[in-house]
N, C-alpha and C. Protein backbone atom coordinates (compact mmCIF):
# COMPACT_ATOMS: atom_id res chain seq x y z
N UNK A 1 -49.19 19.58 15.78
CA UNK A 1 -50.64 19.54 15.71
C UNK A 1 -51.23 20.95 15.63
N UNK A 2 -50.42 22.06 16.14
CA UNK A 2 -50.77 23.58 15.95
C UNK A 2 -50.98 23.65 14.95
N UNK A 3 -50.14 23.22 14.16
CA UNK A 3 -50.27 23.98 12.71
C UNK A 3 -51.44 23.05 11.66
N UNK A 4 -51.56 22.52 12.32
CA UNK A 4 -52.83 21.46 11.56
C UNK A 4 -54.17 22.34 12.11
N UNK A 5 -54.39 22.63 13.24
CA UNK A 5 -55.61 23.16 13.76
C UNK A 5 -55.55 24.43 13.27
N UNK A 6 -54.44 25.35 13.31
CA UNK A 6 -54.51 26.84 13.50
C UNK A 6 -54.72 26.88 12.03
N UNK A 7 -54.27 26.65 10.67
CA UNK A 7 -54.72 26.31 9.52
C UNK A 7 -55.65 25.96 8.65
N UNK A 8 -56.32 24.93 9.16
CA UNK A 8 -57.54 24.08 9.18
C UNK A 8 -58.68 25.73 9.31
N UNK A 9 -58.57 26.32 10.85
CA UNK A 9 -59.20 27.12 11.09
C UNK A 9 -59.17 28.65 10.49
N UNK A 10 -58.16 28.76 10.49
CA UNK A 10 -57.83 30.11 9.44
C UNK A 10 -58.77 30.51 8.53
N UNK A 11 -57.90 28.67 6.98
CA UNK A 11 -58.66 29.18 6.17
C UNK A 11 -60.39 28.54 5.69
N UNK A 12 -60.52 27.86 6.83
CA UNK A 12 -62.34 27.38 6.70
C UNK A 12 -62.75 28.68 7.18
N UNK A 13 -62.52 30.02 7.79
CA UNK A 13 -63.18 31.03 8.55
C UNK A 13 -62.79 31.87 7.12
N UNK A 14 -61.77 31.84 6.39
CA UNK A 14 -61.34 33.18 5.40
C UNK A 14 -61.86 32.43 4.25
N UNK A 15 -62.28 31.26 4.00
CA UNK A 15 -62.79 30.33 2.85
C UNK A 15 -64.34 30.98 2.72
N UNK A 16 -64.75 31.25 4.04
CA UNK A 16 -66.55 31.44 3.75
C UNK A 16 -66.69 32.79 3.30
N UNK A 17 -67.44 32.75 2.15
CA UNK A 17 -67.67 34.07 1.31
C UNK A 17 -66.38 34.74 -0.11
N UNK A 18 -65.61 33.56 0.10
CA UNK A 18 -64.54 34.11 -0.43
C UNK A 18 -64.75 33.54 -2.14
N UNK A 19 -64.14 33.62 -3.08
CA UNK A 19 -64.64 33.71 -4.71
C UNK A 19 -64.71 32.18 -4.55
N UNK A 20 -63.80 31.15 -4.21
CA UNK A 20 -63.83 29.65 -4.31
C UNK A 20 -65.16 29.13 -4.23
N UNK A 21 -65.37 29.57 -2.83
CA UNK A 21 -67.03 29.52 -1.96
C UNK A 21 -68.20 30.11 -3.10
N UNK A 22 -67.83 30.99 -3.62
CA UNK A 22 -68.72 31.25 -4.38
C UNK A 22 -68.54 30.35 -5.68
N UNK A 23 -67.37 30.00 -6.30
CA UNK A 23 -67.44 29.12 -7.43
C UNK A 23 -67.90 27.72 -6.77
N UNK A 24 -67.95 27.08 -5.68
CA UNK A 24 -68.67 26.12 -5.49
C UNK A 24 -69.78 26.17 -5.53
N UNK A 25 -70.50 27.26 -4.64
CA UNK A 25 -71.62 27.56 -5.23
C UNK A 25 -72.66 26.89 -6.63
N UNK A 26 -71.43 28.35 -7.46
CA UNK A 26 -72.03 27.97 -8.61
C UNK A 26 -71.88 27.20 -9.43
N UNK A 27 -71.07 26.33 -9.82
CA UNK A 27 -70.70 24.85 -10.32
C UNK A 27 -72.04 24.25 -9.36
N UNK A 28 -72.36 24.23 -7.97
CA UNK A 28 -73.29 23.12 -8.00
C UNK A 28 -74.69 22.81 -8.48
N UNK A 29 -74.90 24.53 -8.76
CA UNK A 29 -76.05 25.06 -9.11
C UNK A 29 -76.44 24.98 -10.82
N UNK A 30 -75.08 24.70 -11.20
CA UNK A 30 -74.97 24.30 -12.81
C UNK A 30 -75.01 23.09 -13.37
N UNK A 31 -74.51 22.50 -12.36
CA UNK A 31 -73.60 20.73 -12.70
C UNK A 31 -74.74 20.08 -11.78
N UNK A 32 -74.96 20.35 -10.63
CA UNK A 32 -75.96 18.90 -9.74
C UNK A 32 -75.45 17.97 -9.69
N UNK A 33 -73.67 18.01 -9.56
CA UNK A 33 -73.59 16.61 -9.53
C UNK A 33 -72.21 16.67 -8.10
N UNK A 34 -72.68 16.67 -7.33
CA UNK A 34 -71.65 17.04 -5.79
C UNK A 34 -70.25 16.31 -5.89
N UNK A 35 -70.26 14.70 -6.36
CA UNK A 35 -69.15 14.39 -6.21
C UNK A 35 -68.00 14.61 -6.97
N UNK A 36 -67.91 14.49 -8.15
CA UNK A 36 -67.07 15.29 -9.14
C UNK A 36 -67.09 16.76 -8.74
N UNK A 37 -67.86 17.68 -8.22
CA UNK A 37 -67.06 19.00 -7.75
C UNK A 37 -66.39 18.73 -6.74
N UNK A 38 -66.77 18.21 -5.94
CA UNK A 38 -65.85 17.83 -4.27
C UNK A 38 -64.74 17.24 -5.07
N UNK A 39 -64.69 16.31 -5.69
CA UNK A 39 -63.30 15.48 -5.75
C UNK A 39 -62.49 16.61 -6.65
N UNK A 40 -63.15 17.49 -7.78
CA UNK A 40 -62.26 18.10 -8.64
C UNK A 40 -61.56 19.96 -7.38
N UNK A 41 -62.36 19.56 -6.06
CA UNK A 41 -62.13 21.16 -5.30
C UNK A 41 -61.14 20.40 -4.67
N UNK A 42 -60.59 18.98 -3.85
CA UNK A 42 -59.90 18.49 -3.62
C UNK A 42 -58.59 18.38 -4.42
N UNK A 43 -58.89 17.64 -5.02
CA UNK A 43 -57.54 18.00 -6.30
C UNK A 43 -57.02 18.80 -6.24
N UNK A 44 -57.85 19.96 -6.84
CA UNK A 44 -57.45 21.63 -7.02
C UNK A 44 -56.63 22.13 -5.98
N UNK A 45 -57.17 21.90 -4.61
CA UNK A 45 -56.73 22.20 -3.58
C UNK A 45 -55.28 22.09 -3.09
N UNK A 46 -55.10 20.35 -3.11
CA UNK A 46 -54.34 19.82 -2.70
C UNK A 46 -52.83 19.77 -3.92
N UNK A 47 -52.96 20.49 -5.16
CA UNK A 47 -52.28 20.88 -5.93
C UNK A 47 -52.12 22.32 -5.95
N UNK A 48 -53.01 23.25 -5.55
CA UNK A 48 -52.69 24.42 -5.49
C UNK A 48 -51.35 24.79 -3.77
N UNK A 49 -52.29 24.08 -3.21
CA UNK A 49 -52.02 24.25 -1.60
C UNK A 49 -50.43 23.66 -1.34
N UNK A 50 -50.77 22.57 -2.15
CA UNK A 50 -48.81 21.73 -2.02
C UNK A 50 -48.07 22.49 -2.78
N UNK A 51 -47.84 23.43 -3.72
CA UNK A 51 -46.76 24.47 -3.98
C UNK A 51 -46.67 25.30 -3.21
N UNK A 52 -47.86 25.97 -2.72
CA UNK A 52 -47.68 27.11 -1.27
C UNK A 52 -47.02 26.56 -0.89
N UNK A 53 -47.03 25.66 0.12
CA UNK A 53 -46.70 25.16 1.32
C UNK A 53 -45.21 25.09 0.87
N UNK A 54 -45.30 24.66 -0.15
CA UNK A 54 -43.51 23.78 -0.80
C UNK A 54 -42.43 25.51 -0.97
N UNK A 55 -43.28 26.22 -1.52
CA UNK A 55 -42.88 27.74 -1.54
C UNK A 55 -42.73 28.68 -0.26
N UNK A 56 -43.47 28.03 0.87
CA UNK A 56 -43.20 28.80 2.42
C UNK A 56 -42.27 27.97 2.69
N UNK A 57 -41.84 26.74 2.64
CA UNK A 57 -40.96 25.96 3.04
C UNK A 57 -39.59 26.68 2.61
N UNK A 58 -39.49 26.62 1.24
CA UNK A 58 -38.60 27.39 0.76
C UNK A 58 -37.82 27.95 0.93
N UNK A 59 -38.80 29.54 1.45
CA UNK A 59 -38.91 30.92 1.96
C UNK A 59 -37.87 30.95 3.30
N UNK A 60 -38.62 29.63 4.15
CA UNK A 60 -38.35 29.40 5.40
C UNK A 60 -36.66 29.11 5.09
N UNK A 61 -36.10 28.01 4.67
CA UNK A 61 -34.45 27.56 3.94
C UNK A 61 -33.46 28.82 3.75
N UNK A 62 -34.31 29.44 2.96
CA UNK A 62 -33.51 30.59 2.59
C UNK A 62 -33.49 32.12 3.20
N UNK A 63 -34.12 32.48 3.98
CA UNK A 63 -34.07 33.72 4.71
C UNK A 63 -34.18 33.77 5.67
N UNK A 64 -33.71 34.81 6.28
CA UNK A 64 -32.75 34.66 7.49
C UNK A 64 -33.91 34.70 8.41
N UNK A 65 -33.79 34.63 9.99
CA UNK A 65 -34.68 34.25 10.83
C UNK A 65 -35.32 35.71 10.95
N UNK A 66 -34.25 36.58 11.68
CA UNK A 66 -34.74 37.99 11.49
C UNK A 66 -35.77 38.56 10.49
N UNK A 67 -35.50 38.15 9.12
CA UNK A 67 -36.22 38.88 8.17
C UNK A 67 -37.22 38.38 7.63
N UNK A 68 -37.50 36.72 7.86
CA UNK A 68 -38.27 35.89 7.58
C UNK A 68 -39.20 36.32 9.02
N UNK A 69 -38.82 36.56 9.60
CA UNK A 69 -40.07 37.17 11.00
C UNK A 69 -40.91 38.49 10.17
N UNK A 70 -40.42 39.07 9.91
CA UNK A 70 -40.69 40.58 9.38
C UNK A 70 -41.31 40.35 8.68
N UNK A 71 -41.10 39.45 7.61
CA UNK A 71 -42.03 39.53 6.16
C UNK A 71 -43.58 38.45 7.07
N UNK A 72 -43.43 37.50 7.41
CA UNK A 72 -44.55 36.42 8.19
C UNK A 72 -45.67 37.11 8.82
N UNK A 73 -44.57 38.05 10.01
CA UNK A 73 -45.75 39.17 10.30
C UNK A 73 -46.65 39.80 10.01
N UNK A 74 -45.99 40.71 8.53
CA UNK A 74 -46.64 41.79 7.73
C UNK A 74 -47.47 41.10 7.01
N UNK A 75 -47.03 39.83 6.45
CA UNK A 75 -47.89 38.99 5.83
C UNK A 75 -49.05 39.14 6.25
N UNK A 76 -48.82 38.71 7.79
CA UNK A 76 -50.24 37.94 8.31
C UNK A 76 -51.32 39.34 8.42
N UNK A 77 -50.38 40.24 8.64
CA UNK A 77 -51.56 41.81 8.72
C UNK A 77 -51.67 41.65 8.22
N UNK A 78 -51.52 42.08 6.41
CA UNK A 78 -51.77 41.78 5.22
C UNK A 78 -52.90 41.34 5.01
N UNK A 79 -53.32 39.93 5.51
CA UNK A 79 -54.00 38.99 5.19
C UNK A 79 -55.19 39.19 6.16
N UNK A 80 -54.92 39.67 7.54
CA UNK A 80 -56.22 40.24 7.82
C UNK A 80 -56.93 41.40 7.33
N UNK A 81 -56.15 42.02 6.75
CA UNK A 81 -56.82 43.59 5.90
C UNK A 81 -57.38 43.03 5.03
N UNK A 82 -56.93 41.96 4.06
CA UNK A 82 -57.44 41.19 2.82
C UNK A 82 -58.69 40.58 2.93
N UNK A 83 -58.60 39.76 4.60
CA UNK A 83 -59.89 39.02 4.57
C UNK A 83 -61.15 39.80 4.84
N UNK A 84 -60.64 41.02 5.58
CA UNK A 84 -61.89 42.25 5.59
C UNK A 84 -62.61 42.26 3.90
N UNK A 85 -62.19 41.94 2.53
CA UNK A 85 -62.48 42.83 1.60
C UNK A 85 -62.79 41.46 0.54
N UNK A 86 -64.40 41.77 0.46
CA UNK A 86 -65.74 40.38 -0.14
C UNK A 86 -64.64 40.52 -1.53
N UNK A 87 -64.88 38.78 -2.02
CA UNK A 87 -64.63 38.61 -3.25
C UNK A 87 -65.71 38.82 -4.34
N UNK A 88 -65.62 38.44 -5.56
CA UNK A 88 -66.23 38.27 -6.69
C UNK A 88 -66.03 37.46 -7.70
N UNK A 89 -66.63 36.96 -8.38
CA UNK A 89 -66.14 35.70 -9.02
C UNK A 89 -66.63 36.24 -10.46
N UNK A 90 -65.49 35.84 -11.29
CA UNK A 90 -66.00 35.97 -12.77
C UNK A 90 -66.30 34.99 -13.50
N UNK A 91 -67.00 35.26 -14.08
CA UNK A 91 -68.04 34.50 -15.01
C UNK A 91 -67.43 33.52 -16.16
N UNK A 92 -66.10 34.06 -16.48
CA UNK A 92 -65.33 33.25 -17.77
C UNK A 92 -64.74 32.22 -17.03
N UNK A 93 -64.75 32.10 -15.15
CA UNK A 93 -64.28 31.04 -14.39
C UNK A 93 -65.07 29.78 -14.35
N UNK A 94 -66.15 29.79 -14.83
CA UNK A 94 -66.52 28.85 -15.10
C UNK A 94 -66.92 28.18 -16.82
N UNK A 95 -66.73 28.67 -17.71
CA UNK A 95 -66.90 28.54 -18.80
C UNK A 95 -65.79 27.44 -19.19
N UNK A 96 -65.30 26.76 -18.24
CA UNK A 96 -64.46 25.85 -18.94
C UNK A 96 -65.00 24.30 -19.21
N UNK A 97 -66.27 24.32 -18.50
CA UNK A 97 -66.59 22.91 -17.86
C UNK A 97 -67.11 22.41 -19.67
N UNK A 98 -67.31 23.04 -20.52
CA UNK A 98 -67.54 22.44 -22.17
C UNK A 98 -65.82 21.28 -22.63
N UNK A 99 -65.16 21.92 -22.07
CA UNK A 99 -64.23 20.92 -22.52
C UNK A 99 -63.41 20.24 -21.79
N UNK A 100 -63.72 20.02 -20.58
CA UNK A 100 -63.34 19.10 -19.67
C UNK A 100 -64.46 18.16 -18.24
N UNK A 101 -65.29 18.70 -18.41
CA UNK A 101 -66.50 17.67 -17.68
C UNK A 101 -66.89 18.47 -16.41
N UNK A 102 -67.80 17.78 -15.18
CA UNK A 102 -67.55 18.30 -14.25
C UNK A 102 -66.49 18.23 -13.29
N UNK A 103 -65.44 17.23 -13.34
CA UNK A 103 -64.38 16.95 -12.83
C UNK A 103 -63.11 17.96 -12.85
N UNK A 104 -62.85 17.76 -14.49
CA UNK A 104 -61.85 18.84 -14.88
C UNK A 104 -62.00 20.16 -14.70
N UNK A 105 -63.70 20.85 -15.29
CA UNK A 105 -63.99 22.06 -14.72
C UNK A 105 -63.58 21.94 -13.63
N UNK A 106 -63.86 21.81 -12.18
CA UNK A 106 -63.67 21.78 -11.09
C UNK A 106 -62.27 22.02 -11.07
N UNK A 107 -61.63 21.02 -11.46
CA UNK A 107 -60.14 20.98 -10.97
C UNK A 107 -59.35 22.53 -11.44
N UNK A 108 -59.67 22.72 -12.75
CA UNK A 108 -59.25 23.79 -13.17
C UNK A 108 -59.87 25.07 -12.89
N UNK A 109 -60.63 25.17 -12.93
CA UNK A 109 -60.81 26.48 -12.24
C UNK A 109 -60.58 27.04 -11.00
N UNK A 110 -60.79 25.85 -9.82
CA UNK A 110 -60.66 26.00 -7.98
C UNK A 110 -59.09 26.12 -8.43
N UNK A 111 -57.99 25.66 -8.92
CA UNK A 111 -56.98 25.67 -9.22
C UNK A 111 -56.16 26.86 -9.61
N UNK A 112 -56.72 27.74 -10.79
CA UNK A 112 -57.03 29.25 -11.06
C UNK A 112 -57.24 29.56 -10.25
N UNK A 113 -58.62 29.93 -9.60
CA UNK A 113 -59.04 31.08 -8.32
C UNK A 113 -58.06 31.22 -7.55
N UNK A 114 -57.52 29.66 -6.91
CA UNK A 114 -56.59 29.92 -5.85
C UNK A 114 -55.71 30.60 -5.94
N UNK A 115 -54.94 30.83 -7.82
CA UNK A 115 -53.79 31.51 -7.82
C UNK A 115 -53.61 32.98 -7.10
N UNK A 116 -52.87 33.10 -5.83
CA UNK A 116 -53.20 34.16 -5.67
C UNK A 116 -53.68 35.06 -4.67
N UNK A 117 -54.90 34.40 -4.28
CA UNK A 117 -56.28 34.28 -3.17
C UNK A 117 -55.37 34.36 -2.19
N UNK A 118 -56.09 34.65 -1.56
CA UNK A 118 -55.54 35.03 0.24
C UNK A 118 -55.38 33.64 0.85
N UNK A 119 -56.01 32.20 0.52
CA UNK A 119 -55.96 31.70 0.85
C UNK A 119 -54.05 30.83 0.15
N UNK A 120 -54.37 30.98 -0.63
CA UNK A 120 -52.88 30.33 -0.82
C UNK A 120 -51.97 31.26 -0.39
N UNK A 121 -51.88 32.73 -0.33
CA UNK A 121 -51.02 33.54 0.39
C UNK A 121 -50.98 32.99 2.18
N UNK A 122 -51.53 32.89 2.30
CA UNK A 122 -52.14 32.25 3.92
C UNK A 122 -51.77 30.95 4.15
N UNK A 123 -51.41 30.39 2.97
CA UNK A 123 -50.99 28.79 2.99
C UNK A 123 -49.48 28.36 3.08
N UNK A 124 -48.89 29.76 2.00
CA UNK A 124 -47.03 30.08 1.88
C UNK A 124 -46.93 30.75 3.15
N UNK A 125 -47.45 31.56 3.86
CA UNK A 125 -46.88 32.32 5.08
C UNK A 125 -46.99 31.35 6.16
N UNK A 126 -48.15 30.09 6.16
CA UNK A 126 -48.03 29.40 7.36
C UNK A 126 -47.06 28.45 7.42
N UNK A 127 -46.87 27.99 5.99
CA UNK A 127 -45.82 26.78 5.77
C UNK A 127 -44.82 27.21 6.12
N UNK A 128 -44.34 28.51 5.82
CA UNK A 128 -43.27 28.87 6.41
C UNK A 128 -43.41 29.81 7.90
N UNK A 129 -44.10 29.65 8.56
CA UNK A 129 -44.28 29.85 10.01
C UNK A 129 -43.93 29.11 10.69
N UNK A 130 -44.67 27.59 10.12
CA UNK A 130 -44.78 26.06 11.00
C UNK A 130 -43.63 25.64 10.95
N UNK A 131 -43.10 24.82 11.54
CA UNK A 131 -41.79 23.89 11.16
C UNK A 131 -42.38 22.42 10.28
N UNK A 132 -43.80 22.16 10.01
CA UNK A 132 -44.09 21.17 9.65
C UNK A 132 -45.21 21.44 8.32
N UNK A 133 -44.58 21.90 6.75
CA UNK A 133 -45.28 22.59 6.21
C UNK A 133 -46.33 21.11 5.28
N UNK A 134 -46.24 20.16 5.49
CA UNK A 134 -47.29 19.21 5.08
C UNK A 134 -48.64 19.47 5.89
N UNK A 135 -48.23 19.20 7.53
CA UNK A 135 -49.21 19.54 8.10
C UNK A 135 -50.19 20.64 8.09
N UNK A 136 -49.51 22.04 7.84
CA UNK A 136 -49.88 23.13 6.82
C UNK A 136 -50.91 22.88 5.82
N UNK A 137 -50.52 22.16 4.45
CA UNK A 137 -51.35 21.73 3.00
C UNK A 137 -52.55 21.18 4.09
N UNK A 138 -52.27 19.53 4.83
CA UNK A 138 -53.17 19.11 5.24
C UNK A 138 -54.41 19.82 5.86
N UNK A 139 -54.33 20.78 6.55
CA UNK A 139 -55.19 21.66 7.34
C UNK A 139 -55.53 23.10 6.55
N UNK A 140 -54.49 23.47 5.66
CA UNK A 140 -55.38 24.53 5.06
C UNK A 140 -56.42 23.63 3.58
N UNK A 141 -55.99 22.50 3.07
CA UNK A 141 -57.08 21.36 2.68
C UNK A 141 -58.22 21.25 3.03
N UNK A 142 -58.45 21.15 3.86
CA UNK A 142 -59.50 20.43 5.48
C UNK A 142 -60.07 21.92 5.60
N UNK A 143 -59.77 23.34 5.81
CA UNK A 143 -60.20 24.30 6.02
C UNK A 143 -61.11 24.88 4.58
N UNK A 144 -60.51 24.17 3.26
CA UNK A 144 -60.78 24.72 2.03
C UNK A 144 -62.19 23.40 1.94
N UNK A 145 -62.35 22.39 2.54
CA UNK A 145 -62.92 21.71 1.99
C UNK A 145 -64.01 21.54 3.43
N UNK A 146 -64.29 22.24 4.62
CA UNK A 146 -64.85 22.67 5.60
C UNK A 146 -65.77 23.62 4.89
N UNK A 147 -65.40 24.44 4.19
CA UNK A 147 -66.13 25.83 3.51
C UNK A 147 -66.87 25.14 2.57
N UNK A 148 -66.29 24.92 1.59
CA UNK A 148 -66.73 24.50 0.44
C UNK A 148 -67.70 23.23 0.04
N UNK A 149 -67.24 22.33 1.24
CA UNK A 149 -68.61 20.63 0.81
C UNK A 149 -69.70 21.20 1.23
N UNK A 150 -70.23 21.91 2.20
CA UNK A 150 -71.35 22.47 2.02
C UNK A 150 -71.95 23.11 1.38
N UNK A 151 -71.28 24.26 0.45
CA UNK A 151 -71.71 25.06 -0.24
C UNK A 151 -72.17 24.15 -1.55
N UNK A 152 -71.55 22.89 -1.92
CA UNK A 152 -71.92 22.36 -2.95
C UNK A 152 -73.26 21.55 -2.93
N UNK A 153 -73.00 21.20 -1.60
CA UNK A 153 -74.79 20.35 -0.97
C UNK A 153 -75.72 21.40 -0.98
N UNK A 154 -75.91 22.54 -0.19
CA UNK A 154 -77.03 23.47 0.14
C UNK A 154 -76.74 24.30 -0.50
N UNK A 155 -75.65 24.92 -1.50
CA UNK A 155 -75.72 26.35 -2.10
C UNK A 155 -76.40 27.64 -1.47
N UNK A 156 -76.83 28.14 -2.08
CA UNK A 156 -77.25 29.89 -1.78
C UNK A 156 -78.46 29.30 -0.36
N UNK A 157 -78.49 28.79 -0.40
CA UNK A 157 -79.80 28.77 0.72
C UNK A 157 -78.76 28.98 2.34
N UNK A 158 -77.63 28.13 2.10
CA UNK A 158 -76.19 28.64 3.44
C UNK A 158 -75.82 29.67 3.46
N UNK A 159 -75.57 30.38 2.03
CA UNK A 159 -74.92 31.81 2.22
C UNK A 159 -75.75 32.94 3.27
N UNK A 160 -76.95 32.44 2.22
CA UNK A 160 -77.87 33.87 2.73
C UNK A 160 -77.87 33.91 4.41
N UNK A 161 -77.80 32.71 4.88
CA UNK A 161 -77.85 32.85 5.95
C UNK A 161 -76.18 32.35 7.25
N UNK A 162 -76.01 32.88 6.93
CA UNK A 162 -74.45 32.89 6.87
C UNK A 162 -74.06 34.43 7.71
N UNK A 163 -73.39 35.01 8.88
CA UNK A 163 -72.92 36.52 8.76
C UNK A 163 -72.07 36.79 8.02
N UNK A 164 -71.76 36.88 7.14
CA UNK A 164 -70.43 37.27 6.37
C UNK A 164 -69.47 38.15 7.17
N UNK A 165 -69.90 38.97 7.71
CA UNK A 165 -69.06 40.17 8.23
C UNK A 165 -68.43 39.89 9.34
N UNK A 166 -69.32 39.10 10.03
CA UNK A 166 -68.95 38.48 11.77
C UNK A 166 -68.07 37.81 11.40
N UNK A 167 -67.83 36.79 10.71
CA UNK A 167 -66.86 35.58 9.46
C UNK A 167 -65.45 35.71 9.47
N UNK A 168 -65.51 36.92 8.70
CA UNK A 168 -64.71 37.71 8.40
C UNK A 168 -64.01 38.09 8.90
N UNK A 169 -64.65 38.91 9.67
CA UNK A 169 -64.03 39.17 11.31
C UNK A 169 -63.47 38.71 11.66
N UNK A 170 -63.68 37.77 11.99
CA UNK A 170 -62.90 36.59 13.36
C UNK A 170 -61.44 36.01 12.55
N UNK A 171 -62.01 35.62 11.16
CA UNK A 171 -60.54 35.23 10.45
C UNK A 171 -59.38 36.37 10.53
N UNK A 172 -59.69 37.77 10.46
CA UNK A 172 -59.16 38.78 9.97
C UNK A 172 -58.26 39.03 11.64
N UNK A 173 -59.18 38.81 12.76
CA UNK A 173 -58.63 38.44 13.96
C UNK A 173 -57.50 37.56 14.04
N UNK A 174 -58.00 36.38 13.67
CA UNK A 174 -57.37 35.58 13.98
C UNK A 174 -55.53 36.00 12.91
N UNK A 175 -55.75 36.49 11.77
CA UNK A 175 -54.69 36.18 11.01
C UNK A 175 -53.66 37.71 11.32
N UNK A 176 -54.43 38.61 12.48
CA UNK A 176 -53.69 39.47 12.81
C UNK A 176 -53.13 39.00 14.20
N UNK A 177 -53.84 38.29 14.97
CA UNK A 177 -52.99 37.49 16.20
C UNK A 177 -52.09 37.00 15.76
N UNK A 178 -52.24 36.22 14.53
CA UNK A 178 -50.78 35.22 14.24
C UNK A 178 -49.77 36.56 13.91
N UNK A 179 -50.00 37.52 13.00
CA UNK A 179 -49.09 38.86 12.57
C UNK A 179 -48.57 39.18 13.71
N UNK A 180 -49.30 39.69 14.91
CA UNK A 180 -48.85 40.35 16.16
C UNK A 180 -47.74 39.28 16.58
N UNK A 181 -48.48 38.20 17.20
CA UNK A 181 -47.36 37.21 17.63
C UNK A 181 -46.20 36.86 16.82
N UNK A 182 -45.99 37.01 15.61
CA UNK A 182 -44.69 36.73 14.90
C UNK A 182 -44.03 37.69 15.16
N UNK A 183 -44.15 38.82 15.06
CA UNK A 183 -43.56 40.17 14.55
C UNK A 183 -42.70 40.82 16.59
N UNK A 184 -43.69 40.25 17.25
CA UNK A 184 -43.45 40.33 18.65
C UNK A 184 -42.28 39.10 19.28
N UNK A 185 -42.30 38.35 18.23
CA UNK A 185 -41.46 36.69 18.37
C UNK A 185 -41.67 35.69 19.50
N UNK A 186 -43.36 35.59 19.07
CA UNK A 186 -43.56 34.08 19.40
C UNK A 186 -42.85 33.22 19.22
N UNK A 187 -43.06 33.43 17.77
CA UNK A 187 -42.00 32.20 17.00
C UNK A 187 -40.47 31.70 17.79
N UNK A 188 -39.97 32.53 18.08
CA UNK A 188 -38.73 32.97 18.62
C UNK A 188 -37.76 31.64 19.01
N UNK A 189 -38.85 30.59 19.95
CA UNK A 189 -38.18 29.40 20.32
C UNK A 189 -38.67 27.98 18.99
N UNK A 190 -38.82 28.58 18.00
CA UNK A 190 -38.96 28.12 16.88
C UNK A 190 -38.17 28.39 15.70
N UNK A 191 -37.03 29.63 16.09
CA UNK A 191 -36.14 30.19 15.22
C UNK A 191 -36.32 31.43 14.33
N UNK A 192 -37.97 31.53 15.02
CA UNK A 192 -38.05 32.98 13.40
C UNK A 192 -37.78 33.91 14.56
């Protein structure tokens, strides 16, 4: 159940402000039509998020406990230095919705962004943290879709009032506690 909560929370705290958040945004502000973006950020998600996870799993199979600690750790610093630093979203990321609807836009682009994003980096390092990397997808899902169903209901009127920095913060906290504790071997009675 850790890894469902600690996930969940991660990336709904590293989700707000981040380029996705902002492509929900703006898809809702284009399209007006909430449920086809929700269902196509779901999709996206839950197809981007299930190779992470399937790829930390992996990770986890094949390298050794020792060194699979080392890399999890640095990861997770990594990922708090990362979440310190605002995204931006480009403009040709949404130009797809002419030949696939609001559905497919959705799917394909949240699908794109993720490649990459801290959040799917955050998704392969937990899957392979957890011993239970579904529960992983499930909660960094739930964390991606915590951020994001709002932004598609209220758009810019949430951001503005939103701290970004405080946000930020706390994720960037949080994903250096998990770094500290791996690297120190929490994990330890878990095998890493």
């Amino acid at each position: 159940m850790e890894s469902l909560l600690v996930s969940t929370g991660v990336v709904a705290l590293a989700e707000i402000g981040d380029k996705t958040q902002l492509l929900a945004f703006l898809l809702a502000a284009r399209f007006k039509k909430p449920v086809p973006i929700i269902l196509g950020i779901l999709a996206a998600t839950l197809a981007n998020h299930g190779l992470a996870g399937a790829l930390g799993a992996w990770i986890t199979a094949t390298l050794s406990p020792g060194v699979l600690r080392w890399i999890l750790g640095l990861s997770f610093l990594g990922m708090a230095a990362w979440t310190l630093i605002p995204d931006e979203i480009d403009e040709d990321e949404t130009q797809i919705s002419q030949r696939f609807g609001v559905f497919g836009a959705t799917l394909v682009t949240f699908f794109l962004a993720e490649m990459g994003d801290k959040t799917q980096i955050a998704t392969v390092a937990m899957a392979a943290h957890y011993p239970n990397p579904l529960l992983v997808v499930a909660g960094t899902t739930l964390g991606m879709l915590i951020a994001d169903v709002p932004a598609v209901f209220i758009g810019d009127k949430l951001a503005k009032r939103i701290p970004m920095r405080l946000v930020h913060g706390i994720a960037a906290l949080m994903f250096a506690a998990l770094g500290l504790a791996t690297l120190l071997g929490a994990g330890a009675a878990l095998g890493f």
